[in-house]
N, C-alpha and C. Protein backbone atom coordinates (compact mmCIF):
# COMPACT_ATOMS: atom_id res chain seq x y z
N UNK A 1 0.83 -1.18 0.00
CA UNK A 1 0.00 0.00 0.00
C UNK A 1 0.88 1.25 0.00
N UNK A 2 0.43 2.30 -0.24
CA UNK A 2 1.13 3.82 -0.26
C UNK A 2 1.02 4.20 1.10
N UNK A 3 2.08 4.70 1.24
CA UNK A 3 2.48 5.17 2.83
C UNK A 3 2.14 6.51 2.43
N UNK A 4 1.97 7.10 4.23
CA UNK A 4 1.22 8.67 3.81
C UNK A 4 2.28 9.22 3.34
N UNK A 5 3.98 8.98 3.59
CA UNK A 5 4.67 10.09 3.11
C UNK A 5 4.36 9.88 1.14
N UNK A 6 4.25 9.03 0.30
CA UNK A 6 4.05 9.17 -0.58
C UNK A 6 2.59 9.66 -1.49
N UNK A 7 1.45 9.63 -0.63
CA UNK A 7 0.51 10.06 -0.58
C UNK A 7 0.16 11.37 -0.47
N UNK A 8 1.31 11.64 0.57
CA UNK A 8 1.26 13.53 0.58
C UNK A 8 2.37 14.02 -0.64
N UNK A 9 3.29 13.69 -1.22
CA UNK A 9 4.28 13.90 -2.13
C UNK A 9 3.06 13.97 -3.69
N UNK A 10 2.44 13.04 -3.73
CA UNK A 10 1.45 13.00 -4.72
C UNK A 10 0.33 14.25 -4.34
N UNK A 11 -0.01 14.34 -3.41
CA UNK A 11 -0.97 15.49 -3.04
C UNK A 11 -0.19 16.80 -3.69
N UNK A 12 0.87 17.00 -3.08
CA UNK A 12 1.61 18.22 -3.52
C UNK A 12 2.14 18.12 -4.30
N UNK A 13 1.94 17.05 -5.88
CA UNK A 13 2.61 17.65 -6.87
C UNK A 13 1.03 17.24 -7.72
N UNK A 14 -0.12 17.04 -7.88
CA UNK A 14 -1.08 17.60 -8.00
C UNK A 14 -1.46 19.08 -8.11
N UNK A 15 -0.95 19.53 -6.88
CA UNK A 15 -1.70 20.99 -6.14
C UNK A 15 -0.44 21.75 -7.35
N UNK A 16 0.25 21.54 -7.54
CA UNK A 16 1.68 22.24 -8.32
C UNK A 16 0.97 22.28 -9.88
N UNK A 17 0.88 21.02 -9.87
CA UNK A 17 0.20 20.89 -11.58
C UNK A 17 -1.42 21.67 -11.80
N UNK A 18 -1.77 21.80 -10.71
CA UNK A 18 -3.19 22.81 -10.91
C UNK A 18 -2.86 24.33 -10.64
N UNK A 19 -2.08 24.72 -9.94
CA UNK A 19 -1.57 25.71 -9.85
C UNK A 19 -0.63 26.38 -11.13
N UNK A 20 -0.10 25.57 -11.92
CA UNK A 20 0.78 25.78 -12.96
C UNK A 20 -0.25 25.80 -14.21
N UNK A 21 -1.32 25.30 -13.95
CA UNK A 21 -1.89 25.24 -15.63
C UNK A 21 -2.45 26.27 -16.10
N UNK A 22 -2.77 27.24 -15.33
CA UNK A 22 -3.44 28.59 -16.52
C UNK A 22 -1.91 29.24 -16.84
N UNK A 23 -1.33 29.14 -16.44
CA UNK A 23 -0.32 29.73 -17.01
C UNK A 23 0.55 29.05 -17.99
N UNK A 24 0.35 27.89 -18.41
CA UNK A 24 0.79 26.53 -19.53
C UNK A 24 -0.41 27.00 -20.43
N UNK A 25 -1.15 27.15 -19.95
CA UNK A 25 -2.51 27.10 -21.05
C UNK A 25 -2.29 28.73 -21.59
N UNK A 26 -1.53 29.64 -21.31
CA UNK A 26 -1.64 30.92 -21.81
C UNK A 26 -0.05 31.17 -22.73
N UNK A 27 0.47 29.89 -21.99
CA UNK A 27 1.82 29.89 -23.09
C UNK A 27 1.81 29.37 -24.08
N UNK A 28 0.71 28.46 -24.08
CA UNK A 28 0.64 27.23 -24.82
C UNK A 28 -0.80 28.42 -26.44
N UNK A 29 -1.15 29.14 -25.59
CA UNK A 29 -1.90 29.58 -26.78
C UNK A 29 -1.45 30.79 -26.95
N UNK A 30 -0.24 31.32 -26.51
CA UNK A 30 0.41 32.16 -27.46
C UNK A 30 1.00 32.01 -28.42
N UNK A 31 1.55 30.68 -28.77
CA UNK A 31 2.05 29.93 -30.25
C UNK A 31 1.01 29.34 -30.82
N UNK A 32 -0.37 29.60 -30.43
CA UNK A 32 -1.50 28.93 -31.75
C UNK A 32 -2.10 30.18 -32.45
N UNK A 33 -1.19 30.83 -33.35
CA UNK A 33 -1.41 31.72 -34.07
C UNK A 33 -3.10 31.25 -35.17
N UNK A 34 -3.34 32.66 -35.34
CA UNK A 34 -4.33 32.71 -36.09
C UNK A 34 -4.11 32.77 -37.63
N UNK A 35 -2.74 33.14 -37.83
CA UNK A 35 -2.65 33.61 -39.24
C UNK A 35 -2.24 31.87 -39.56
N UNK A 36 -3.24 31.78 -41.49
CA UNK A 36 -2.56 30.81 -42.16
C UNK A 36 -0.68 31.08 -42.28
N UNK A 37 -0.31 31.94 -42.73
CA UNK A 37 1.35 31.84 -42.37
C UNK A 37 1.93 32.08 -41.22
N UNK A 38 3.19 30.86 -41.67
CA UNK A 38 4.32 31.25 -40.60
C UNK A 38 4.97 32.55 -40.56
N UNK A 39 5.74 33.08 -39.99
CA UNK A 39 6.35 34.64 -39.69
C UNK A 39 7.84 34.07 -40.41
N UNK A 40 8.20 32.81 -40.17
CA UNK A 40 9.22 32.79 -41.30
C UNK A 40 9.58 32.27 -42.30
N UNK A 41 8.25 31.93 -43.14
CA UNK A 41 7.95 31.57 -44.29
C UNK A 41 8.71 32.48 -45.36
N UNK A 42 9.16 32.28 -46.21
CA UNK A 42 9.70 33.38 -46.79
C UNK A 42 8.65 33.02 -48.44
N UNK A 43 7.64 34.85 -48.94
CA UNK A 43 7.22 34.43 -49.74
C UNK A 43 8.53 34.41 -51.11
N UNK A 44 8.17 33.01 -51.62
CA UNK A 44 8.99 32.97 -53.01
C UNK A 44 8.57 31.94 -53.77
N UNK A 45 9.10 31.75 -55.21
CA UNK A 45 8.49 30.93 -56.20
C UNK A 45 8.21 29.74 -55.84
N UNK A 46 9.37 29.10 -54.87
CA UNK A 46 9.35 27.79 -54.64
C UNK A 46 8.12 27.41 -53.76
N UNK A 47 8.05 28.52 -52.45
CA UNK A 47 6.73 27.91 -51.61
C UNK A 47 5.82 27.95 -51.99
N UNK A 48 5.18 29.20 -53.21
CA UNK A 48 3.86 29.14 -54.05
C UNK A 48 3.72 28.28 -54.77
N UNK A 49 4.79 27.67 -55.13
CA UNK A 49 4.55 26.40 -56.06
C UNK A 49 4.15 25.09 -55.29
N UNK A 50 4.69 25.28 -54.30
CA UNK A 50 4.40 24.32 -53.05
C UNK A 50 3.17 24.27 -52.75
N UNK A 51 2.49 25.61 -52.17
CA UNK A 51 1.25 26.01 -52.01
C UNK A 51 0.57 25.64 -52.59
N UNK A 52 0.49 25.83 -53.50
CA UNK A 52 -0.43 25.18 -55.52
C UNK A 52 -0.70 23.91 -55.44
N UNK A 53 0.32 23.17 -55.20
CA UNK A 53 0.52 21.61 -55.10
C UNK A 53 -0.28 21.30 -54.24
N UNK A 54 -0.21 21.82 -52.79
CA UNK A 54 -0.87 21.15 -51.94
C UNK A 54 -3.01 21.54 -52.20
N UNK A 55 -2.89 22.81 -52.93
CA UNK A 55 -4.38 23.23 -52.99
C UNK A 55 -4.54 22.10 -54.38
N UNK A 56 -3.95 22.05 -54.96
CA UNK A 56 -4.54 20.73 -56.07
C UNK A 56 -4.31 19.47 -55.86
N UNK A 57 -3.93 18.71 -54.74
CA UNK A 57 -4.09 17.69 -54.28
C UNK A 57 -5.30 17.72 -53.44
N UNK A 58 -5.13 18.81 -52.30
CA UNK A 58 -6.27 18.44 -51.87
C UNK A 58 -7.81 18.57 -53.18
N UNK A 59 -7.84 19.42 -53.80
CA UNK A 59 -8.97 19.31 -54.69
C UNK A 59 -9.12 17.93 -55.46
N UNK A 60 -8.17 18.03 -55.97
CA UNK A 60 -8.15 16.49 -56.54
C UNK A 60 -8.69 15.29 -55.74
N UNK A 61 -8.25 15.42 -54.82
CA UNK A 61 -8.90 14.21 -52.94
C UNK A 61 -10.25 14.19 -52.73
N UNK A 62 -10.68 15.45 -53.01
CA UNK A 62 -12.01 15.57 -52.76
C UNK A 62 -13.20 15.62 -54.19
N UNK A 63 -12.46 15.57 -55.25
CA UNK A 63 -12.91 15.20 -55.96
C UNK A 63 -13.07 13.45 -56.30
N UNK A 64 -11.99 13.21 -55.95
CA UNK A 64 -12.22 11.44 -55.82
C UNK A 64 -13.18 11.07 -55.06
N UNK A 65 -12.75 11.51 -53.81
CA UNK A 65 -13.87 11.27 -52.80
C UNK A 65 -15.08 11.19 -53.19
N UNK A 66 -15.70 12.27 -53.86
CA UNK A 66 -16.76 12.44 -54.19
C UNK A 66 -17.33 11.53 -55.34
N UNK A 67 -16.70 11.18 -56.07
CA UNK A 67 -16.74 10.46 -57.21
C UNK A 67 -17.09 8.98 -56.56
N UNK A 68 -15.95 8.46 -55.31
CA UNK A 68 -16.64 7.02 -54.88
C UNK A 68 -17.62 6.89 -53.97
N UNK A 69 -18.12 8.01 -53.97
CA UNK A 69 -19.55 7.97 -52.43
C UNK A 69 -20.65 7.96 -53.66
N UNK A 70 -20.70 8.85 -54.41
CA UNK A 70 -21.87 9.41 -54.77
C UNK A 70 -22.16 8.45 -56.62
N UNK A 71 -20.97 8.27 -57.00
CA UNK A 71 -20.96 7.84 -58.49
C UNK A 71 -20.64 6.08 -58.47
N UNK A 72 -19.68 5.35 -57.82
CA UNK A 72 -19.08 4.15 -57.48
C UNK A 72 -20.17 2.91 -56.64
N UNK A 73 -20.39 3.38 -55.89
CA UNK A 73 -21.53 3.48 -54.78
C UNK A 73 -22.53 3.02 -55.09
N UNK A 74 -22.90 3.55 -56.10
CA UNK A 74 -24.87 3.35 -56.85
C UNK A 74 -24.80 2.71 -57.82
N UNK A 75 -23.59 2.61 -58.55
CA UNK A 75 -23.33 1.71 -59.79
C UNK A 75 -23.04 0.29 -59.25
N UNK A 76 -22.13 0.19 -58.00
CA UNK A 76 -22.15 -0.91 -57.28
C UNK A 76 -23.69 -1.56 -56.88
N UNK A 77 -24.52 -0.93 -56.12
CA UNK A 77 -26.16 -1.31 -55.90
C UNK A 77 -26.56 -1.92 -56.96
N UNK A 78 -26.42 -1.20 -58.05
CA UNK A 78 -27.31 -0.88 -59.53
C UNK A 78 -27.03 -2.56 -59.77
N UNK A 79 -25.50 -2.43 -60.01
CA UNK A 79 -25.05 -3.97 -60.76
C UNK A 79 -25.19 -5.59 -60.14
N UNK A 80 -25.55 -4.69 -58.41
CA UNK A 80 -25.77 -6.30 -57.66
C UNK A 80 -27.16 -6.81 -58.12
N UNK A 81 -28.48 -5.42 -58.37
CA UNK A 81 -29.97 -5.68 -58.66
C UNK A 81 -29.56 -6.09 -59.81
N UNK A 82 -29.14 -6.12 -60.31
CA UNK A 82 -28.72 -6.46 -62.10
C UNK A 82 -28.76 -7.84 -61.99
N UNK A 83 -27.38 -8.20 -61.43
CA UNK A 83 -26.76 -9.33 -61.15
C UNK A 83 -27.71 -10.05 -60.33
N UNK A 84 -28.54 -10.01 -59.18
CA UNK A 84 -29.77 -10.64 -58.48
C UNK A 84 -31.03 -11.04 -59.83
N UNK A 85 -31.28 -10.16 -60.92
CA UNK A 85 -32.06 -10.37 -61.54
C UNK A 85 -32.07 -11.21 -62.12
N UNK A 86 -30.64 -11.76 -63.09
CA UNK A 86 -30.24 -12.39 -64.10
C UNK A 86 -29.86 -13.70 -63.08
N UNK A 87 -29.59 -13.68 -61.97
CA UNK A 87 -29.57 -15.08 -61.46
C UNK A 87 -31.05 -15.85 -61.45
N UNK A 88 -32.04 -14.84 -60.88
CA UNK A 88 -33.32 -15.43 -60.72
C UNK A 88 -33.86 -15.68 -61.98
N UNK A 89 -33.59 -15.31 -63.15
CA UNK A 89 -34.06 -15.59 -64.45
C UNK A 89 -33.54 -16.64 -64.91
N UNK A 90 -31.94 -17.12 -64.84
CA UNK A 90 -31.64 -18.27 -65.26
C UNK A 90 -32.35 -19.44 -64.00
N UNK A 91 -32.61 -19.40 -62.83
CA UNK A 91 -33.16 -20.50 -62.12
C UNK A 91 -34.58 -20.44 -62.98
N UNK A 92 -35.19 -19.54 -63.44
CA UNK A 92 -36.32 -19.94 -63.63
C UNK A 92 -36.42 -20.50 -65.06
N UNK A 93 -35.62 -20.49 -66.07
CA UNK A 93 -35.58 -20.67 -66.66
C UNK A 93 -34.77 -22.74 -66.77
N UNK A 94 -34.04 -22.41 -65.76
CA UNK A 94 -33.49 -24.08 -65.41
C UNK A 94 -34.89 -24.59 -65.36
N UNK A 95 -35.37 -24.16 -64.70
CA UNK A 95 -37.00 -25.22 -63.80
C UNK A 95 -38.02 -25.80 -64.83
N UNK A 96 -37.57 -25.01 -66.07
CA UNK A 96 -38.67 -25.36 -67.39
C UNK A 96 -37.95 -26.09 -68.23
N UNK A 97 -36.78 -26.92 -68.02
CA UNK A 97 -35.79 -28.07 -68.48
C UNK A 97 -36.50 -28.94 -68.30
N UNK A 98 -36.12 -30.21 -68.97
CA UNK A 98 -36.75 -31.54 -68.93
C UNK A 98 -35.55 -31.90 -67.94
N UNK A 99 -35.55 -33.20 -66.95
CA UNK A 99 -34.60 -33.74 -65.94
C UNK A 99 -33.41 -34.06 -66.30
N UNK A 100 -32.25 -33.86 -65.59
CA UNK A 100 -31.06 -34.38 -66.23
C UNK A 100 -30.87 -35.77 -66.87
N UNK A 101 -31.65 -36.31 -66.14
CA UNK A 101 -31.48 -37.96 -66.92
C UNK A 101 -32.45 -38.38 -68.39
N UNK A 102 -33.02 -37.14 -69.06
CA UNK A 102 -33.83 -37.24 -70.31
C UNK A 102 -33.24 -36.73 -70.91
N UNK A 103 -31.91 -35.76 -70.70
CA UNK A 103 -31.58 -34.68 -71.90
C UNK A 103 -30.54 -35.43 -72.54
N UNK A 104 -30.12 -35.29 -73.46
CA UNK A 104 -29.26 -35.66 -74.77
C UNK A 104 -27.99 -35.58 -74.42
N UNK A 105 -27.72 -36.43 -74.21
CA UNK A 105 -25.53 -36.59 -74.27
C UNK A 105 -24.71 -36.62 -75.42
N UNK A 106 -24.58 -35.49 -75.36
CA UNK A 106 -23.43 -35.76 -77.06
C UNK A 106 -22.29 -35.92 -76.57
N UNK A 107 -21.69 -36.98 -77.65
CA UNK A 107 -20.21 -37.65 -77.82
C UNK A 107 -19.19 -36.66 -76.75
N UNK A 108 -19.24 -35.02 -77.21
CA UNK A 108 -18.15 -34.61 -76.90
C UNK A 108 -18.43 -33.99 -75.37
N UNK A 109 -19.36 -34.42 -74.43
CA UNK A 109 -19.75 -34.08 -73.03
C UNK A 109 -18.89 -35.37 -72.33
N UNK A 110 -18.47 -34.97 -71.27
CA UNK A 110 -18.13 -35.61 -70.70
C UNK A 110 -16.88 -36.61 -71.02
N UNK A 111 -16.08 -36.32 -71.87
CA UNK A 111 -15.42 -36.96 -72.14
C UNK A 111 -14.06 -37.60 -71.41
N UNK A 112 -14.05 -39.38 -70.99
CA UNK A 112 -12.79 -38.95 -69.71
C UNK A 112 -11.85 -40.44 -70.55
N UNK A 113 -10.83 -39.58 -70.50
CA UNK A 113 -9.40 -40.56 -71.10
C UNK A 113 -8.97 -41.58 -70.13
N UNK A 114 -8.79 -40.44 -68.77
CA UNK A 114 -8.63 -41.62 -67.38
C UNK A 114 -9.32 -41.22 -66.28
N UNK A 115 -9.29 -41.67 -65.46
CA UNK A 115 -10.20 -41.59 -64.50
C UNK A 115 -9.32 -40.34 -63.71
N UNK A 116 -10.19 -39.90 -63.18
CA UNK A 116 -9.98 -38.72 -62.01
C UNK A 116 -9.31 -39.27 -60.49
N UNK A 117 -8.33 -38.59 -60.13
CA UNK A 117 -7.59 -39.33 -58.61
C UNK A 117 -8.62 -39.08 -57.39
N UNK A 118 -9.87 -38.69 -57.56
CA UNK A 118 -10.69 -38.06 -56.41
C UNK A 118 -11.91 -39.17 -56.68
N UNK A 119 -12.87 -39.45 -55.68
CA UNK A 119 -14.11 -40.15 -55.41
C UNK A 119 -14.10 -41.04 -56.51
N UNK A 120 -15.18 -41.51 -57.53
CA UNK A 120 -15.49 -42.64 -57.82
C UNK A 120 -14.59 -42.20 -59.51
N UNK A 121 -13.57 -41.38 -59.66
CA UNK A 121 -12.92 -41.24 -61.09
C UNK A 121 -13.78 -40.75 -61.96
N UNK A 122 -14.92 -40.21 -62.23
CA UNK A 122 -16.37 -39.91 -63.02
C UNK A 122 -16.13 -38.61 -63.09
N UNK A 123 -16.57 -38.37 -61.74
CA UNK A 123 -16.41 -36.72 -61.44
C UNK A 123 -15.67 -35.53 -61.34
N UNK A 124 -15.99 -34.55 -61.72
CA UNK A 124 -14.63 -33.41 -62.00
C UNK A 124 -14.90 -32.72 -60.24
N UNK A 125 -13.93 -32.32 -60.09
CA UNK A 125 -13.82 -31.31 -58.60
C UNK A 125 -14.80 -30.30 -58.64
N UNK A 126 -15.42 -29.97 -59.64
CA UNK A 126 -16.12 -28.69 -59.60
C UNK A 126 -17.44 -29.22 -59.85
N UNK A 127 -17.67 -31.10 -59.70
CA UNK A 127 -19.05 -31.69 -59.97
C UNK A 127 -20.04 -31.35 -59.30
N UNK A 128 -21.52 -30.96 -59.94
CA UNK A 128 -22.54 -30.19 -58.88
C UNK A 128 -23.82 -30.96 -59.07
N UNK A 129 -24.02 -32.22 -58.69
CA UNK A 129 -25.47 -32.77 -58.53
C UNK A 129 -26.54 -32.51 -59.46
N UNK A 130 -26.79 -31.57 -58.95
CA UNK A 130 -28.21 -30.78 -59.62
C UNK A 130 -27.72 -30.31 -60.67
N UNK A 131 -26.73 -29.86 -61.00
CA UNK A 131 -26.30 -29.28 -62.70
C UNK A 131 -26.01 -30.72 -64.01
N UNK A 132 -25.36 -31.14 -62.98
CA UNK A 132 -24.35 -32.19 -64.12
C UNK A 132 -24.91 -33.51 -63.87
N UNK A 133 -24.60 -34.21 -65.04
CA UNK A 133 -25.12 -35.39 -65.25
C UNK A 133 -24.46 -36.48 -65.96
N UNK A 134 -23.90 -37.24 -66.11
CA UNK A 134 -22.83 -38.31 -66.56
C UNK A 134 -23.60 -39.91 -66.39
N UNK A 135 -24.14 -40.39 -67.26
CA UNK A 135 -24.04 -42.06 -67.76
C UNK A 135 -23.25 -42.22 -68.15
N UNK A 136 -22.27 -43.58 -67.38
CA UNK A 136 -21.30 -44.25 -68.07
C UNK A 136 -21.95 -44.98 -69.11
N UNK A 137 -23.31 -46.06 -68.82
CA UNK A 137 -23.65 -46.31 -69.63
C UNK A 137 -24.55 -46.36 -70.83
N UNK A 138 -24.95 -44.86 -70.64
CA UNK A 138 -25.52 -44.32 -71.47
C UNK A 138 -25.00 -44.19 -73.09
N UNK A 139 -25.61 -44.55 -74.34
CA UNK A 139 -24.83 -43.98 -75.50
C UNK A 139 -25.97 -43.29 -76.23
N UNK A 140 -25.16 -42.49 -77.13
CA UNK A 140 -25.93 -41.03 -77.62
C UNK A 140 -26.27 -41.75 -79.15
């Protein structure tokens, strides 16, 4: 635990630091000048050119800016309703297919030289049930 002598050492350098701060706070805002320049800025070609630079970056910044909130933004929305639409149109359009096991196998579907190193050798890695369809002993 803190012994009182360190308890009172903390008391009195508290009372020091409250006692000291309007006068930190009046030094401290005599160097927060009001003017945009420094006092030893020197005007010349080089810092106006400097100046320039920094006013057309920032414009430029805020022109981007503006460009991905307001323009990027809605074209993104726009293209997901797009993209939501054209998915639900091809499912509906799957659903009016005849079943995978009635439709027509031509020669060049499915074609396998050797078997695949994964599950029963038939199937490709990217095989999807409901899409794909493979008779071995099916012929066309």
């Amino acid at each position: 635990m803190l012994s009182q002598r360190s308890i009172l050492r903390l008391s009195q350098r508290a009372a020091q630091q409250l006692r000291a701060s309007p006068a930190r706070n009046a030094a401290q805002r005599r160097f927060n000048s009001s003017e945009p320049k420094l006092p030893w800025v020197v005007d010349n070609e080089f810092n106006r050119e400097r100046a320039a630079v920094k006013e057309h970056a920032a414009a430029t910044s805020d022109l981007w800016r503006k460009l991905s909130i307001y323009a990027v933004i809605p074209c993104l929305i726009l293209g997901g309703i797009n993209a939501y639409n054209l998915w639900e149109e091809h499912w509906e359009h799957w659903e009016h297919m005849p079943p995978l096991e009635e439709r027509t196998e031509y020669p060049y579907q499915n074609i396998r030289t050797k078997n695949f190193p994964w599950g029963d050798g038939d199937k490709t890695i990217f095989w999807n049930p409901s899409v794909n369809y493979h008779n071995k002993d099916k012929t066309t």
